[in-house]
PDB file of N, CA and C in Angstrom:
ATOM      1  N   UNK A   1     175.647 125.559 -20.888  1.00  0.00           N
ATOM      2  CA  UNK A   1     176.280 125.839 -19.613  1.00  0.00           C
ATOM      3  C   UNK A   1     177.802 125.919 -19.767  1.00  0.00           C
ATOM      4  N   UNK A   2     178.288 125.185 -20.641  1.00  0.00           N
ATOM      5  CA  UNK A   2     179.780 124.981 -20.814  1.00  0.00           C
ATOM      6  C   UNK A   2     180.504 126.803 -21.319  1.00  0.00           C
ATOM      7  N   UNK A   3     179.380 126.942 -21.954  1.00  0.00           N
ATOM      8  CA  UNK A   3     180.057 128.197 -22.839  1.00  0.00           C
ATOM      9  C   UNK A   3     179.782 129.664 -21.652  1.00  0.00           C
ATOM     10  N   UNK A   4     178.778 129.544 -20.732  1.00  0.00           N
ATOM     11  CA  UNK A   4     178.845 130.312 -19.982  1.00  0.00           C
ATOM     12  C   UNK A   4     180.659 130.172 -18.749  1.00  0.00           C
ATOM     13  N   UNK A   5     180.204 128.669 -18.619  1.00  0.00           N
ATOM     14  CA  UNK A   5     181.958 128.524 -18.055  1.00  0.00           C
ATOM     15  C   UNK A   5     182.997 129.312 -19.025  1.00  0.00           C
ATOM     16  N   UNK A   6     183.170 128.780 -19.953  1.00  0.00           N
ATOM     17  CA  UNK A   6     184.417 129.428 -20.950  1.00  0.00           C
ATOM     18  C   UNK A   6     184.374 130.917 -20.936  1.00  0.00           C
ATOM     19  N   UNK A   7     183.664 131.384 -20.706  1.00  0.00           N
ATOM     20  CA  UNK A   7     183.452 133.209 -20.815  1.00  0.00           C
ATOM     21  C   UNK A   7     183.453 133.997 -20.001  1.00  0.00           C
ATOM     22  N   UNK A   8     183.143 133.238 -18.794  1.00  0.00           N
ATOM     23  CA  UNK A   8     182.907 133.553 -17.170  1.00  0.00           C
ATOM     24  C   UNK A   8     182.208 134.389 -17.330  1.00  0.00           C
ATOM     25  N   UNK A   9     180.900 134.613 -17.708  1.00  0.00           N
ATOM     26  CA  UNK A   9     179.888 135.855 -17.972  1.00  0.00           C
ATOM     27  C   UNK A   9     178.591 135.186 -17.045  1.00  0.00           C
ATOM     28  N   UNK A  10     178.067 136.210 -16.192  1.00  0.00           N
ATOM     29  CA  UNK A  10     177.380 135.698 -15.432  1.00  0.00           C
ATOM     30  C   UNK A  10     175.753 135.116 -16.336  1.00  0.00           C
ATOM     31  N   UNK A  11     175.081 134.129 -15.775  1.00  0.00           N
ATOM     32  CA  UNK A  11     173.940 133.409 -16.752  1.00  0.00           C
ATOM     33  C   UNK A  11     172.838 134.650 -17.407  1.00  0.00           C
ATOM     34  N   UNK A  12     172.560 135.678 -16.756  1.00  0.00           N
ATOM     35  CA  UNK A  12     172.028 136.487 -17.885  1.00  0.00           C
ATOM     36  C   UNK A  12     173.050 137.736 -17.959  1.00  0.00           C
ATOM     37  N   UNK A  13     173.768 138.196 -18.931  1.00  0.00           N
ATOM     38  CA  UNK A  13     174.692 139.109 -19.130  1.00  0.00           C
ATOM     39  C   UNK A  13     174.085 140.538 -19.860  1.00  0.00           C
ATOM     40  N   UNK A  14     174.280 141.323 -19.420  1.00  0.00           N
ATOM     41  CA  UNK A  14     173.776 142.351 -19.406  1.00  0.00           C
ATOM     42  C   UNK A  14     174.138 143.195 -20.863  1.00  0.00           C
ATOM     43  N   UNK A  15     173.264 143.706 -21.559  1.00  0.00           N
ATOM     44  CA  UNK A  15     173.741 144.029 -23.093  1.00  0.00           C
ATOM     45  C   UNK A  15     174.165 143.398 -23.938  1.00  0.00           C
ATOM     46  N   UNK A  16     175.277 143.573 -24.443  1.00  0.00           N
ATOM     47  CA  UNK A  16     176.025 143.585 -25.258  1.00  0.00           C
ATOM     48  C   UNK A  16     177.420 142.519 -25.125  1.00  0.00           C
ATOM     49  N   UNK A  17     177.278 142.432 -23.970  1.00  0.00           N
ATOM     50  CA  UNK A  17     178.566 142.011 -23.580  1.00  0.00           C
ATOM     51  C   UNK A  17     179.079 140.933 -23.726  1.00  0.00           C
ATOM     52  N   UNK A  18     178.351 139.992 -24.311  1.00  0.00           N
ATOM     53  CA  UNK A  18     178.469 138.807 -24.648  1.00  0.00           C
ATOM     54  C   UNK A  18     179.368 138.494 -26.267  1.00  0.00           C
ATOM     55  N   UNK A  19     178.271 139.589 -26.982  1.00  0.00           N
ATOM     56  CA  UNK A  19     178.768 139.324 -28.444  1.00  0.00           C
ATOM     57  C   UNK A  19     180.337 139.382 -29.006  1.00  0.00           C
ATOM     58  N   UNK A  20     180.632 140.990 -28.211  1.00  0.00           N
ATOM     59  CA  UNK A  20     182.174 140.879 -28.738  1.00  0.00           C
ATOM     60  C   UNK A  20     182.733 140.185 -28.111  1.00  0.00           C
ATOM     61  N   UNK A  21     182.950 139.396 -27.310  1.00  0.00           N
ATOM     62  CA  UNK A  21     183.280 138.088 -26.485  1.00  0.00           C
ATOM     63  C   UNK A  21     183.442 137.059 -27.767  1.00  0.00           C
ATOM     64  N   UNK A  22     182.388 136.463 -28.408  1.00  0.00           N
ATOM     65  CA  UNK A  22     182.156 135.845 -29.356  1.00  0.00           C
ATOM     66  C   UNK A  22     183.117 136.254 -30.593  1.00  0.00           C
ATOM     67  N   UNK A  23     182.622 137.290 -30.810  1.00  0.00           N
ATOM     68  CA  UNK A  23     183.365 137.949 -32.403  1.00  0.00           C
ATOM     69  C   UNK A  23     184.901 137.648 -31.845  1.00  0.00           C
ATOM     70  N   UNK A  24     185.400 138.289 -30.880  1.00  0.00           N
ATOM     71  CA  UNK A  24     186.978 138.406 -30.745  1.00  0.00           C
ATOM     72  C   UNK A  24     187.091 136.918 -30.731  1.00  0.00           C
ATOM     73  N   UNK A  25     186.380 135.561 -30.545  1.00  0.00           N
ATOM     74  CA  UNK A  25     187.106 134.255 -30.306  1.00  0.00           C
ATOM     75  C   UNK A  25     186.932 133.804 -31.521  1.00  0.00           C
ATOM     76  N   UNK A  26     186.235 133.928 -32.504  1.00  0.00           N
ATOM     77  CA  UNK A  26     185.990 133.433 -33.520  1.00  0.00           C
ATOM     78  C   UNK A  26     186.964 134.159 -34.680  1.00  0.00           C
ATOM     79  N   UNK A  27     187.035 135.375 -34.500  1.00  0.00           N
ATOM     80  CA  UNK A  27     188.617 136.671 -34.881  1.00  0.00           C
ATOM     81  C   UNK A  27     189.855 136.004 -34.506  1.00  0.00           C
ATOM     82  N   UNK A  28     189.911 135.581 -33.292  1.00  0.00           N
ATOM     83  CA  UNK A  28     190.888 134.880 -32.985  1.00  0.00           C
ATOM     84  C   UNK A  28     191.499 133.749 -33.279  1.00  0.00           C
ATOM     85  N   UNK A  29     190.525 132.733 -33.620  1.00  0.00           N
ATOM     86  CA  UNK A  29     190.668 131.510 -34.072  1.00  0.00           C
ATOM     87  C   UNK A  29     190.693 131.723 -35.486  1.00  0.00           C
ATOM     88  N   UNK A  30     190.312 132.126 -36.072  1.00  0.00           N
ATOM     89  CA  UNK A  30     190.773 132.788 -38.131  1.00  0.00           C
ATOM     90  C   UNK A  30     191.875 133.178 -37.615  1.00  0.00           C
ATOM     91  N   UNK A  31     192.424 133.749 -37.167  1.00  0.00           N
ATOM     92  CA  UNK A  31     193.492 134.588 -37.299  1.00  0.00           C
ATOM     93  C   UNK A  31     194.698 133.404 -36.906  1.00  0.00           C
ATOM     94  N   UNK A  32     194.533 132.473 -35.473  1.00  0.00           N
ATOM     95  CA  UNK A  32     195.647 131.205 -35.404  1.00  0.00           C
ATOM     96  C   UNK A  32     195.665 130.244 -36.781  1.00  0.00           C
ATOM     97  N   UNK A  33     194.493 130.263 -37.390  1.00  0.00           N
ATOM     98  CA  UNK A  33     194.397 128.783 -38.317  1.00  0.00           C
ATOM     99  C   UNK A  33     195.176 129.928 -39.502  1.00  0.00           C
ATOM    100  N   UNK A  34     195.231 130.951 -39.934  1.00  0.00           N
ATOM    101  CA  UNK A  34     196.010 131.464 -40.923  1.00  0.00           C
ATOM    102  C   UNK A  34     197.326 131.647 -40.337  1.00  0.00           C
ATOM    103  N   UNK A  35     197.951 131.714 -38.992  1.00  0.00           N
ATOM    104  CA  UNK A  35     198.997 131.622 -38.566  1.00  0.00           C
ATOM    105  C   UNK A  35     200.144 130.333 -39.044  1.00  0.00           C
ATOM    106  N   UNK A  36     199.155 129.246 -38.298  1.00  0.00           N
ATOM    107  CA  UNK A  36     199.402 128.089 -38.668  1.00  0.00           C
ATOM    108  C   UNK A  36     199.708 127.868 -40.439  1.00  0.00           C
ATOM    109  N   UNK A  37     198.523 128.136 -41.222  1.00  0.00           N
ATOM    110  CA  UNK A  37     198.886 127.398 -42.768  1.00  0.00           C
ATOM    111  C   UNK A  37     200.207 128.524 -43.257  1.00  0.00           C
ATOM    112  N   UNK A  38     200.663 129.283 -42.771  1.00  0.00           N
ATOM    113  CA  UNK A  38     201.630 130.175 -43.095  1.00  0.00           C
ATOM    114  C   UNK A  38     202.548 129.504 -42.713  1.00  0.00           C
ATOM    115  N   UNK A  39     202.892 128.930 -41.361  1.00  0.00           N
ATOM    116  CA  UNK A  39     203.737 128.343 -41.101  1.00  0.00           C
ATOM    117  C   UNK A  39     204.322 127.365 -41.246  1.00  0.00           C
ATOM    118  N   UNK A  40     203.148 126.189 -41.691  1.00  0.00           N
ATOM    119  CA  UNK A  40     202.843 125.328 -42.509  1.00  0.00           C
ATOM    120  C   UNK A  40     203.883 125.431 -44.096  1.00  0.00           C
ATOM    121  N   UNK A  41     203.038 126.110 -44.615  1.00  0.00           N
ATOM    122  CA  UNK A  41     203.725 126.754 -46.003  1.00  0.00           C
ATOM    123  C   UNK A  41     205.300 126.600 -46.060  1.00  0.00           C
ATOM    124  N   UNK A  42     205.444 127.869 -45.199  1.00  0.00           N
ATOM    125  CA  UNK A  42     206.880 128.252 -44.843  1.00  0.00           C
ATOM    126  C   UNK A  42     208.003 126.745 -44.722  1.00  0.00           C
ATOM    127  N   UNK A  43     207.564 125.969 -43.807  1.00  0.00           N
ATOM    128  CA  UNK A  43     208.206 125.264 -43.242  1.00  0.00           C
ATOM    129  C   UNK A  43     208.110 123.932 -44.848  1.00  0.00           C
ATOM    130  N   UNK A  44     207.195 123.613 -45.566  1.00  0.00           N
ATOM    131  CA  UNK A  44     207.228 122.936 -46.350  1.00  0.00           C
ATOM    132  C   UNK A  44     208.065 123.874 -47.655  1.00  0.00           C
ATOM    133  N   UNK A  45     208.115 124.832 -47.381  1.00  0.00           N
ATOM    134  CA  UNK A  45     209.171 125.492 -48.938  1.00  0.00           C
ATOM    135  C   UNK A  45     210.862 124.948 -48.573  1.00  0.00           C
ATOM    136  N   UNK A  46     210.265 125.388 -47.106  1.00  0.00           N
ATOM    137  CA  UNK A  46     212.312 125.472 -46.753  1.00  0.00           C
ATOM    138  C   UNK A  46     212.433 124.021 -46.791  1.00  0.00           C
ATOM    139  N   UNK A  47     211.908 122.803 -46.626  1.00  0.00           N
ATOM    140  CA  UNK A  47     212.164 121.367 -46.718  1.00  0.00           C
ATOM    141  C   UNK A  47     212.485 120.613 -47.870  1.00  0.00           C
ATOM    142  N   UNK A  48     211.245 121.823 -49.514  1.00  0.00           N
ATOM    143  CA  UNK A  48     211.664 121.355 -50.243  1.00  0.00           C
ATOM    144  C   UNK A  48     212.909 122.476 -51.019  1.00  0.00           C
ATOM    145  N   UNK A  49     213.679 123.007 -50.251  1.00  0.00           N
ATOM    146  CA  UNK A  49     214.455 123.352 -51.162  1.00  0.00           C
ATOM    147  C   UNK A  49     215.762 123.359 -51.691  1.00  0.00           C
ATOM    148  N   UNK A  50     216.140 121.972 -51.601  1.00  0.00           N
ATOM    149  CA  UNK A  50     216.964 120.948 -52.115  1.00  0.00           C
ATOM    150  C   UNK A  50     216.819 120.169 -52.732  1.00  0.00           C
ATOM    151  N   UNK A  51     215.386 120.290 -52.726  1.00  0.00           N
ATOM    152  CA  UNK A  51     214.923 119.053 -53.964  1.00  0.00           C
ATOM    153  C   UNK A  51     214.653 119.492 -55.715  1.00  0.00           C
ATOM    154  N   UNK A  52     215.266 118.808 -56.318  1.00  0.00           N
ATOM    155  CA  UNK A  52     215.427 119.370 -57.794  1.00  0.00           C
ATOM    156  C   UNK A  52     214.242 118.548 -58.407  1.00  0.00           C
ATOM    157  N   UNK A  53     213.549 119.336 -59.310  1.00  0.00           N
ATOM    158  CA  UNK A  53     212.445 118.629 -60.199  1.00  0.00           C
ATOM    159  C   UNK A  53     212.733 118.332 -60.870  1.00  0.00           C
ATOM    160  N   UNK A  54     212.648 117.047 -61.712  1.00  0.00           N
ATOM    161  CA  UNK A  54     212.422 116.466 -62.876  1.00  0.00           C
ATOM    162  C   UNK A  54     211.464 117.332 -64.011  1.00  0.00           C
ATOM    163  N   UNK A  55     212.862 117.862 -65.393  1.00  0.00           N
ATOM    164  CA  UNK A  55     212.028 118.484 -65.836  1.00  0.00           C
ATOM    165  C   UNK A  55     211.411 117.607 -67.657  1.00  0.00           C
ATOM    166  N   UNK A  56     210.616 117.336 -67.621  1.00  0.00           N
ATOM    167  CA  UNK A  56     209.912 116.258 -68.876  1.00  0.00           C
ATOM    168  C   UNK A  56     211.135 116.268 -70.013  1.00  0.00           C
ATOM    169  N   UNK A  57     211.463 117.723 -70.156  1.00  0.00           N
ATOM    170  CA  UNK A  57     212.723 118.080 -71.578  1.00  0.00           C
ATOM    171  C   UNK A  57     214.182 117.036 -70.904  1.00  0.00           C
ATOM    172  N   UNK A  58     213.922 116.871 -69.882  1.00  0.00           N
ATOM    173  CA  UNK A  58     215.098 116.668 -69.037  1.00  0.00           C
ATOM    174  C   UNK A  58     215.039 114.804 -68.999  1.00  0.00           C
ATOM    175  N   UNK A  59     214.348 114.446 -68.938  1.00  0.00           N
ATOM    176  CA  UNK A  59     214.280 113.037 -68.430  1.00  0.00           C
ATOM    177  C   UNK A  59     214.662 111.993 -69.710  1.00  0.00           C
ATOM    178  N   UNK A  60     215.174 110.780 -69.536  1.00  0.00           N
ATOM    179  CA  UNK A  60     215.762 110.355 -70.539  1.00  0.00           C
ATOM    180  C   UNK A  60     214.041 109.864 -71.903  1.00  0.00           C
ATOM    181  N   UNK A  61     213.313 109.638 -70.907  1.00  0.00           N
ATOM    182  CA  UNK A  61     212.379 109.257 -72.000  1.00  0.00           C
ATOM    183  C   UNK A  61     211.632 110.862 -72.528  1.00  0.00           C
ATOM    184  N   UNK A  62     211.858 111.961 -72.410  1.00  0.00           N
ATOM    185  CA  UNK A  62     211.367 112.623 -72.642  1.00  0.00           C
ATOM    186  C   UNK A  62     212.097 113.259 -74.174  1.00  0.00           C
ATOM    187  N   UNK A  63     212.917 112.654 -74.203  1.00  0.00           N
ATOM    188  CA  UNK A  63     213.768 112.710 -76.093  1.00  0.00           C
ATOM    189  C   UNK A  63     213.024 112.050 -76.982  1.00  0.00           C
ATOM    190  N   UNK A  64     212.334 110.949 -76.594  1.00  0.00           N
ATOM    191  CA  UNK A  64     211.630 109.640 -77.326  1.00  0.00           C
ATOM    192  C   UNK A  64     210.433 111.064 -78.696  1.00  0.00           C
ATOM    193  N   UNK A  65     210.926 110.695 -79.830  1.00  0.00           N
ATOM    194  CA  UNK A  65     209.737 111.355 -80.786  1.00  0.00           C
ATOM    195  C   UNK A  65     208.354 110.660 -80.867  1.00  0.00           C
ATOM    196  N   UNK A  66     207.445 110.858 -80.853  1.00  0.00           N
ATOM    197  CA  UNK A  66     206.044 110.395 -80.394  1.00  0.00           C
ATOM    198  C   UNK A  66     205.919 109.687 -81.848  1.00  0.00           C
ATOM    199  N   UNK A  67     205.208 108.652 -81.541  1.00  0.00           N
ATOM    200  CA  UNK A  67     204.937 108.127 -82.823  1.00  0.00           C
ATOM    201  C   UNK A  67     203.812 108.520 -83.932  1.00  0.00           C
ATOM    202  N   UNK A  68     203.819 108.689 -84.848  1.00  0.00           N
ATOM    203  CA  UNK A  68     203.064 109.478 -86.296  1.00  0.00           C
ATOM    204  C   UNK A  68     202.197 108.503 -86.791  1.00  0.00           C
ATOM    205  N   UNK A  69     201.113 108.383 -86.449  1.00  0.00           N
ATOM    206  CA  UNK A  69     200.033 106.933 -86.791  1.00  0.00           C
ATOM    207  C   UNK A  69     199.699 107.221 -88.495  1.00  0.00           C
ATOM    208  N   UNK A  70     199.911 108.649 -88.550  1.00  0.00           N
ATOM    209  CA  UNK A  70     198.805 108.773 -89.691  1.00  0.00           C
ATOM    210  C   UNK A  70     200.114 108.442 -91.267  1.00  0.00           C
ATOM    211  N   UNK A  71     201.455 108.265 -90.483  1.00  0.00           N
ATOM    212  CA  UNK A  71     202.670 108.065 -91.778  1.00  0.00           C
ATOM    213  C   UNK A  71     202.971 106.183 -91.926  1.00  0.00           C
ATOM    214  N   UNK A  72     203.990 106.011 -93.186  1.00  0.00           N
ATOM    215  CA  UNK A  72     204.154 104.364 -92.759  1.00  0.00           C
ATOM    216  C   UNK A  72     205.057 104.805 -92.299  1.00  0.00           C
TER     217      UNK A  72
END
């Protein structure tokens, strides 16, 4: 009953008329949730982009020579 409310389509609807009703909300809703992770995205690049990475060649322990088990 709820979904006849949401659609305002009278209780038996004549043809067709129901489906693309359906398709366009379900089209619609893919289409906000890819809106969103775009924006999402977007908004997390521009936040990090002041932040500098630590690069392994870069870090003070990353000079350290690995130790050679198989030498004395």
């Amino acid at each position: 009953m709820t979904q006849l409310i949401l659609f305002d389509v009278p209780p038996d609807p004549a043809g067709m008329g129901i489906v693309p009703a359906v398709v366009l909300l379900v089209l619609g809703f893919i289409l906000l949730l890819a809106a969103g992770l775009v924006v999402f995205l977007w908004y997390r690049k521009r936040s990090l982009r002041g932040v500098e990475m630590i690069r392994h060649d870069m870090s003070p322990t990353g000079r350290a020579q690995p130790s050679k088990p198989n030498q004395p």
